[in-house]
Protein backbone atom coordinates (compact mmCIF):
# COMPACT_ATOMS: atom_id res chain seq x y z
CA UNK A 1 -7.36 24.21 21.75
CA UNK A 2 -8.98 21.99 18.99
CA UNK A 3 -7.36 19.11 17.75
CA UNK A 4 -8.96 19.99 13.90
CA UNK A 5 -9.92 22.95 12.95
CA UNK A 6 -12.71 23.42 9.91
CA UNK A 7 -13.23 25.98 8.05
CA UNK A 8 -16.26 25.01 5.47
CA UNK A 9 -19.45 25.03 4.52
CA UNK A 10 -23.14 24.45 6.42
CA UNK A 11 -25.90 23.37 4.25
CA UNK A 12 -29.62 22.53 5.23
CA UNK A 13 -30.39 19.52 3.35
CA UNK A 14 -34.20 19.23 1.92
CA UNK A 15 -34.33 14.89 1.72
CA UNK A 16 -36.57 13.57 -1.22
CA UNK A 17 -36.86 9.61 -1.32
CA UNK A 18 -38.20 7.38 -3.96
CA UNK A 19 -37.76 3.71 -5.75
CA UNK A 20 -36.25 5.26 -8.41
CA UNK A 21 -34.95 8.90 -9.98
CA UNK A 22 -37.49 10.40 -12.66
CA UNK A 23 -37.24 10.89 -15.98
CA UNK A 24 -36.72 14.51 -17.26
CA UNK A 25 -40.38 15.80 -16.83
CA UNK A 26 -41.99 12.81 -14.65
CA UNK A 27 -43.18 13.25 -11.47
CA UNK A 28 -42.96 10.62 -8.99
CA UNK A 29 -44.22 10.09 -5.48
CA UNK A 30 -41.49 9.61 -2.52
CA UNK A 31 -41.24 10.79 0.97
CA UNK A 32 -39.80 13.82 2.82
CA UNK A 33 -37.51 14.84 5.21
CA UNK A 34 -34.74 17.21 6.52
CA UNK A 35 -31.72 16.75 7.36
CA UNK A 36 -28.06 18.63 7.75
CA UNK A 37 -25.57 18.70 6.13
CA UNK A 38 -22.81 20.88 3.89
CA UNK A 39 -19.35 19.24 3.30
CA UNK A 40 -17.65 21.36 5.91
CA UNK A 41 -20.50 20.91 9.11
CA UNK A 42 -20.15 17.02 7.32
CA UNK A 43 -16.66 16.73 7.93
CA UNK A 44 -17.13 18.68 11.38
CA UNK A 45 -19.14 16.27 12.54
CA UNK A 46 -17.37 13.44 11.09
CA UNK A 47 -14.12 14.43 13.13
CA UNK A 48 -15.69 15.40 16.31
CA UNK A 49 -17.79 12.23 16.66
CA UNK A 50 -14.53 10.28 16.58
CA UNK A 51 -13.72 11.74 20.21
CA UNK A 52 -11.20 14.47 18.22
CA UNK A 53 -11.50 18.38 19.77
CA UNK A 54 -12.94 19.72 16.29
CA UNK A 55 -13.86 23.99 15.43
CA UNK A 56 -15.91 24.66 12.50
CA UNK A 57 -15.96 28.06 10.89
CA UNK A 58 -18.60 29.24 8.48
CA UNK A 59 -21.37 31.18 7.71
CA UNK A 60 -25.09 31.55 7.63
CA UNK A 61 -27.75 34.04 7.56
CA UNK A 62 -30.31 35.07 10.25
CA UNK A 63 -32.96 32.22 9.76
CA UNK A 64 -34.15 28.87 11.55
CA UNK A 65 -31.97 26.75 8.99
CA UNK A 66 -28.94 28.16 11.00
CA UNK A 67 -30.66 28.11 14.44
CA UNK A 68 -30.86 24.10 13.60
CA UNK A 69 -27.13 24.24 12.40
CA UNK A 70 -26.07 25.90 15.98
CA UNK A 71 -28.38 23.59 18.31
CA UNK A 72 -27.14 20.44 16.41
CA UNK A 73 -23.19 21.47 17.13
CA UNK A 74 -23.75 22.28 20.72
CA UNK A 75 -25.62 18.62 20.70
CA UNK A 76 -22.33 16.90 19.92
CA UNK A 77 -20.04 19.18 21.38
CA UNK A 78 -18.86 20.63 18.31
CA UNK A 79 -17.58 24.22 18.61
CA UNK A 80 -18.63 26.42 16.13
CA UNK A 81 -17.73 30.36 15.41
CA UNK A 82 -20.72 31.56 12.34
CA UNK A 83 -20.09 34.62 10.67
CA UNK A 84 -23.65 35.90 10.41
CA UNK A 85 -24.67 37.50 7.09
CA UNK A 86 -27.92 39.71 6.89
CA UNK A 87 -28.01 40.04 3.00
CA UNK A 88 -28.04 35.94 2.34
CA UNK A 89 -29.95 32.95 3.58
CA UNK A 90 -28.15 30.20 5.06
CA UNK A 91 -27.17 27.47 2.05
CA UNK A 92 -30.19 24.80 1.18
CA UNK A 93 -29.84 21.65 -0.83
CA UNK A 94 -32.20 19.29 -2.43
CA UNK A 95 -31.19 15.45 -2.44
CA UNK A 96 -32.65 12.79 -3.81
CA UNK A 97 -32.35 9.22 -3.02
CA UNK A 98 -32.82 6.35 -4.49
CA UNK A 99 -33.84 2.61 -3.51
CA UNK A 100 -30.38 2.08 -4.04
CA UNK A 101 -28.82 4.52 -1.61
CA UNK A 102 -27.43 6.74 -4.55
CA UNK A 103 -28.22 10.29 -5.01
CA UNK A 104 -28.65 13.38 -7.27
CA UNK A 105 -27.87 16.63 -5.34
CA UNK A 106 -28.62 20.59 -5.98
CA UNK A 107 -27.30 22.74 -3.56
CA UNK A 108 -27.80 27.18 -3.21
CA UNK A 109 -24.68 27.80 -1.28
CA UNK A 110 -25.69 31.09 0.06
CA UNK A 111 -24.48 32.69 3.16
CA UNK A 112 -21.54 30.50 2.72
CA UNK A 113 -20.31 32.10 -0.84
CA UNK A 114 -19.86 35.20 1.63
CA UNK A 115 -17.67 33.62 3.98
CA UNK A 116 -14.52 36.23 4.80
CA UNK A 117 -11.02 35.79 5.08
CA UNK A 118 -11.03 37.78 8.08
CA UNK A 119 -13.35 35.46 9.99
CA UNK A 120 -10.87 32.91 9.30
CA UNK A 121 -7.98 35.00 10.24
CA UNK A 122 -9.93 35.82 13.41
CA UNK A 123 -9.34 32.03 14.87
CA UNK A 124 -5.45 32.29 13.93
CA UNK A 125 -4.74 30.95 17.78
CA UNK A 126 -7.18 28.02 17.01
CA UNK A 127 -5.51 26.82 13.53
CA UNK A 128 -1.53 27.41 14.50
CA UNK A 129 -2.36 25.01 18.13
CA UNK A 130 -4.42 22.13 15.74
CA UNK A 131 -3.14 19.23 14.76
CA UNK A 132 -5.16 19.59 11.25
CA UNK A 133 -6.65 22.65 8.74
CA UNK A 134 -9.12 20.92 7.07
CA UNK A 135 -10.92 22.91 4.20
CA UNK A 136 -12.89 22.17 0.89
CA UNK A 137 -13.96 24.01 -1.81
CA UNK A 138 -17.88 24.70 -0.94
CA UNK A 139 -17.09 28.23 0.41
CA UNK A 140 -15.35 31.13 -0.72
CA UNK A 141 -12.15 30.67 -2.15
CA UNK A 142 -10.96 33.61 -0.31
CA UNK A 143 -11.98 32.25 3.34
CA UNK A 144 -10.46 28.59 1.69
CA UNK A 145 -7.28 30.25 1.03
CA UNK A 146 -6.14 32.48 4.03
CA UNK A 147 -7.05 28.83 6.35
CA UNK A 148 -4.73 27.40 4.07
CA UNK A 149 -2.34 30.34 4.27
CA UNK A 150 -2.31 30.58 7.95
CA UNK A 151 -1.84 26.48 8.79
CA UNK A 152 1.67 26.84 6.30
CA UNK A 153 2.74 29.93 8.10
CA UNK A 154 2.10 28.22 11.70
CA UNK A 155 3.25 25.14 11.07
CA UNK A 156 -0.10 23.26 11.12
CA UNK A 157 -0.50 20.48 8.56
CA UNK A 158 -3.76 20.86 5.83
CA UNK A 159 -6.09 18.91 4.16
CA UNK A 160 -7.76 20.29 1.16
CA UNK A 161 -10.39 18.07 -0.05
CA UNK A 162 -10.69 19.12 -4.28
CA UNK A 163 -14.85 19.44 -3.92
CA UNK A 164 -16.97 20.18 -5.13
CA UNK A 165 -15.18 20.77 -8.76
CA UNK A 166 -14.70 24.79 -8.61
CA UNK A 167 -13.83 26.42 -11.66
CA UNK A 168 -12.26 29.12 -10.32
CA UNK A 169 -9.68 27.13 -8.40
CA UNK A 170 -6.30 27.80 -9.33
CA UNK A 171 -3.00 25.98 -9.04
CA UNK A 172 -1.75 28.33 -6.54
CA UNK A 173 -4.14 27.45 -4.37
CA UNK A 174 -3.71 23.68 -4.59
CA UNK A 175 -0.13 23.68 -4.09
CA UNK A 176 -0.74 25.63 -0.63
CA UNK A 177 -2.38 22.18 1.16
CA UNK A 178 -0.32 19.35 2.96
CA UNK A 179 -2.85 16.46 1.79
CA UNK A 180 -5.43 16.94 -1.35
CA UNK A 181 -7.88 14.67 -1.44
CA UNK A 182 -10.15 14.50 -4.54
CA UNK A 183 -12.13 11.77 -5.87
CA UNK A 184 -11.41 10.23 -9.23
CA UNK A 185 -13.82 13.05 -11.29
CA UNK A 186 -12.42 15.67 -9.45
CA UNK A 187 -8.29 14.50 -9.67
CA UNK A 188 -9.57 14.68 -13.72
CA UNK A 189 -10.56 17.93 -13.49
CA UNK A 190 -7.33 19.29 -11.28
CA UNK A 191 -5.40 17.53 -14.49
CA UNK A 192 -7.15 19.37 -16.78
CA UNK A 193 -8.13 22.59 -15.71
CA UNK A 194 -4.80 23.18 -13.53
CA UNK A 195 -2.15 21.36 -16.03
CA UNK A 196 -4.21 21.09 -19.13
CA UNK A 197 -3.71 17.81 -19.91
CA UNK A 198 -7.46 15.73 -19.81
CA UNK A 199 -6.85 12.41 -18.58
CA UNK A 200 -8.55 9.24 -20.47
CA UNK A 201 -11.44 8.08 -18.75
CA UNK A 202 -9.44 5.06 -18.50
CA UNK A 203 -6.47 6.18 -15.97
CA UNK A 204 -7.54 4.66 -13.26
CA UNK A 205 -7.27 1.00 -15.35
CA UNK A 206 -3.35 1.63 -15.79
CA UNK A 207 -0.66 0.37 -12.31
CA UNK A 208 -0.80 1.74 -9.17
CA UNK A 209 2.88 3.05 -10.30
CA UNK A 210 1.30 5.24 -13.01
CA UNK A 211 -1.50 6.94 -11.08
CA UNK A 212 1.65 7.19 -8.38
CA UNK A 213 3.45 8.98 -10.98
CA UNK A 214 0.37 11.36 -11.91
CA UNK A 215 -0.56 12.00 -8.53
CA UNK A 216 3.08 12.84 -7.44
CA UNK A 217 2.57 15.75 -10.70
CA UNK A 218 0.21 17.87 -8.77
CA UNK A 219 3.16 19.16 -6.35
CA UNK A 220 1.87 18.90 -3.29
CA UNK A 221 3.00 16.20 -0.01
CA UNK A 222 0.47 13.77 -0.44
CA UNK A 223 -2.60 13.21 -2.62
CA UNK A 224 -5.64 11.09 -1.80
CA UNK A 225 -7.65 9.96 -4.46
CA UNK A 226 -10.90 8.56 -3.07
CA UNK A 227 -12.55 5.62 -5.08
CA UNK A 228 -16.26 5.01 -3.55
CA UNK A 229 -16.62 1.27 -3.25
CA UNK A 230 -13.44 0.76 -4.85
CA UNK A 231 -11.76 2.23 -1.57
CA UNK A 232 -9.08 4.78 -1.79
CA UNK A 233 -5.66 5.46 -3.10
CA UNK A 234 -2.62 7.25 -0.87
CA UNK A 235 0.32 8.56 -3.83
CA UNK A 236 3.51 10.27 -0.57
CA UNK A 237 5.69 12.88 -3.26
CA UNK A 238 9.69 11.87 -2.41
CA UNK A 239 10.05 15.69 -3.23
CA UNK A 240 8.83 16.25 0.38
CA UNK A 241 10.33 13.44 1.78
CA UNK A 242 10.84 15.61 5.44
CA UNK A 243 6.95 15.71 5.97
CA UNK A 244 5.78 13.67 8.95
CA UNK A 245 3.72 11.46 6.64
CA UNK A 246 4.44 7.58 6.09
CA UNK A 247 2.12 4.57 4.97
CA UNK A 248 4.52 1.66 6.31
CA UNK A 249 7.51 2.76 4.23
CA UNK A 250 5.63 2.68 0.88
CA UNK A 251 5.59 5.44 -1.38
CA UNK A 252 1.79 4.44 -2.48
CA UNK A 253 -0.73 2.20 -1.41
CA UNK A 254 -4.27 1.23 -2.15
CA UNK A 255 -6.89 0.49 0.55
CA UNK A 256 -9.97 -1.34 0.11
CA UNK A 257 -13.68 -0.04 0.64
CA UNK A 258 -15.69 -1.69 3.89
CA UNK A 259 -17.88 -4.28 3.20
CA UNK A 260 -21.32 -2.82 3.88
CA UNK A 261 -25.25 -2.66 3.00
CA UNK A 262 -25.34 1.08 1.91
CA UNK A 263 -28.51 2.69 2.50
CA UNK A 264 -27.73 6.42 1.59
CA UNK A 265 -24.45 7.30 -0.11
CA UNK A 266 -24.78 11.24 0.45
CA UNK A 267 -22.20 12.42 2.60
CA UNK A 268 -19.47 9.27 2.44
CA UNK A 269 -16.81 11.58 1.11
CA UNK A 270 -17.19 13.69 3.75
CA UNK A 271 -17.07 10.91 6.56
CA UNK A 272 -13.43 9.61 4.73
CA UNK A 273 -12.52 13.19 5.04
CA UNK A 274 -13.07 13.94 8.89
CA UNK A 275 -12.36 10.45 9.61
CA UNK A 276 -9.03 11.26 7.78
CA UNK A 277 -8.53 14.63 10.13
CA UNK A 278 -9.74 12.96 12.85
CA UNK A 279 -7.56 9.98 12.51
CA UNK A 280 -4.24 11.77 11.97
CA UNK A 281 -4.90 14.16 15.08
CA UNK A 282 -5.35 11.03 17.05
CA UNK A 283 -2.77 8.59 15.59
CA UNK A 284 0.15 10.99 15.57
CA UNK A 285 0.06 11.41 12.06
CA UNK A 286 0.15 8.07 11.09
CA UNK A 287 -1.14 8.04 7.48
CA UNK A 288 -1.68 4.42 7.03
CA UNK A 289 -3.48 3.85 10.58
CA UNK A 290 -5.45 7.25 9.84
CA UNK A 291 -6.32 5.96 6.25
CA UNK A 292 -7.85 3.00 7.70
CA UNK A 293 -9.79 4.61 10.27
CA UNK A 294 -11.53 7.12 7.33
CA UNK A 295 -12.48 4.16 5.82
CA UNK A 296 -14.48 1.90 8.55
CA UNK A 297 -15.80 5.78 9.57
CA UNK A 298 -17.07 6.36 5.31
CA UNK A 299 -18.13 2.97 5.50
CA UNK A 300 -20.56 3.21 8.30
CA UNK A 301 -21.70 6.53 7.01
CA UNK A 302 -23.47 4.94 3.98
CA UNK A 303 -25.48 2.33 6.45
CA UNK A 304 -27.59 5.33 8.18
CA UNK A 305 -29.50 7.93 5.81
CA UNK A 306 -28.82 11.44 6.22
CA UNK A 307 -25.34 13.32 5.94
CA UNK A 308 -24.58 14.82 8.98
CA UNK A 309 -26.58 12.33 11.57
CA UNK A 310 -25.11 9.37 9.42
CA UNK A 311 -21.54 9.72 11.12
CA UNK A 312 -20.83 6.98 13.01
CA UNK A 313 -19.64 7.52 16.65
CA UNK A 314 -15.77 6.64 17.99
CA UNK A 315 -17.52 3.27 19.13
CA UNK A 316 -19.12 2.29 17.00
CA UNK A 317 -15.78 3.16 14.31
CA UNK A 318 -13.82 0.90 17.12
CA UNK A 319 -15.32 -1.37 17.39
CA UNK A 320 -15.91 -2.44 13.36
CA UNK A 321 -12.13 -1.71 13.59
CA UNK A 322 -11.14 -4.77 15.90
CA UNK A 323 -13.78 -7.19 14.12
CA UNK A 324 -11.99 -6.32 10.80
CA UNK A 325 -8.43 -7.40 12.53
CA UNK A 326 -10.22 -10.56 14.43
């Protein structure tokens, strides 16, 4: 049985690089080419190249886009179970990327808006003998919620990562995950659209005691609020104080970014996040050990281009691991 299971989305991703982004209406010359990715087969990946069992469920259509999703997974080892849909093509993005490493991303979700709750409840066995659920919001919400569902009502611990921003998201839904982890724009919009109550753009500048406070508001065990270079932020609720969670006896800590020479950001939110699953299968569910492991595994993400080819392997994750304590 897998150590994680995923339940998310798979995205061929159309590349596009050049010095800079154009102006509405300018054309600019760059280079071209494909690559894979989707936040779930991201975070797939992610996990299973850091030596963790991993099981990704999704969906595609009938067309070479998922033929390259399948022969990728059985490359790494990653089991996959695609619910095939006839009526949609398999989801497509087009990313551009700067000189810089940062990018500007549209993405037609396709096959995976169709995504059924029964193809998740068909791998019931699978989620209630994992370690981790880990889901996001790139599918349907009705495949998102019955994973969710099922890990509570087996006993499996969750991970809902708050992306991307979903308007139809409710509260309800939120509240069934273990661990949320949004980053800063999207912990805005869960105040806002879920509490109605916007947030300054300033509420990250106030103590690590305050965003403790707001974080602890969303109701669920534990919140991680990602920060790009500016690392991440781990916010344990006392009203749950019997979860298996702890960060060395602190109820909130920050954790600094890796030092690196980024070379393509897409895709780093999705290393944290299966180096997050991936950690906590393999370190007991030791948050603050886990934490740190997401990081070095985002961190070397951003040093390769590509999303899905850019995770780093156990190794490599090891071994920037025992420099960092040298």
């Amino acid at each position: 049985m897998p150590g994680v299971v995923v339940v998310g989305s798979f995205v061929q991703d159309l590349v596009f690089r050049t010095e800079t982004f154009p102006n509405p209406g300018e054309t600019r010359i760059g280079t071209f080419g494909p690559s894979l990715g989707g936040k779930g087969f991201n975070q797939a990946v992610a996990c299973c190249r850091q030596n963790s069992d991993t099981f990704l469920v999704g969906a595609v259509g009938r067309d070479v886009f998922a033929e390259n999703a399948r022969s990728f997974a059985a490359e790494i080892g990653l089991k996959t179970r695609f619910q095939v849909c006839e009526d949609s093509a398999t989801g497509a993005a087009s990313i551009l990327v700067d000189a810089s490493g940062e990018n500007q991303i549209v993405v037609a979700l396709g096959a995976n808006e169709a995504l059924s709750p029964n193809s998740v409840e068909g791998v019931r066995a699978e989620i209630a003998q994992a370690d981790i659920a880990l889901c996001q919001l790139e599918v349907s919400l009705g495949a998102t919620r019955r994973l969710l569902e099922i890990a509570r009502e087996e006993g499996t611990a969750s991970i809902l990562n708050v992306a991307p921003i979903n308007q139809e998201a409710t509260f309800e839904l939120i509240r069934l995950a273990d661990i949320l982890t949004p980053n800063e724009t999207e912990f805005a919009f869960v105040f806002e659209k879920l509490l109605g109550e916007p947030l300054p753009p300033s509420f990250l500048e106030g103590s690590d005691e305050q965003l403790h406070a707001l974080c602890c508001r969303l109701g669920v065990p534990v919140v991680v609020v990602t920060l790009g270079s500016a690392g991440s932020f781990i916010s344990l609720n006392p009203a749950f104080s019997d979860r298996p969670y702890s960060i060395g006896g602190d109820s909130y800590r920050r954790y600094a970014s890796l030092s690196v020479s980024p070379v393509d950001t897409t895709g780093a939110g999705d290393a944290f996040n299966g180096g997050l699953a991936a950690g906590l299968s393999l370190f007991a569910m030791d948050l603050d050990r886990a934490a740190r492991f997401a990081t070095v595994v985002a961190g070397l993400s951003v040093e390769k281009a590509g999303a899905a080819v850019s995770m780093p392997s156990y190794e490599d994750v090891a071994a920037r691991l025992a420099s960092c304590h040298a």
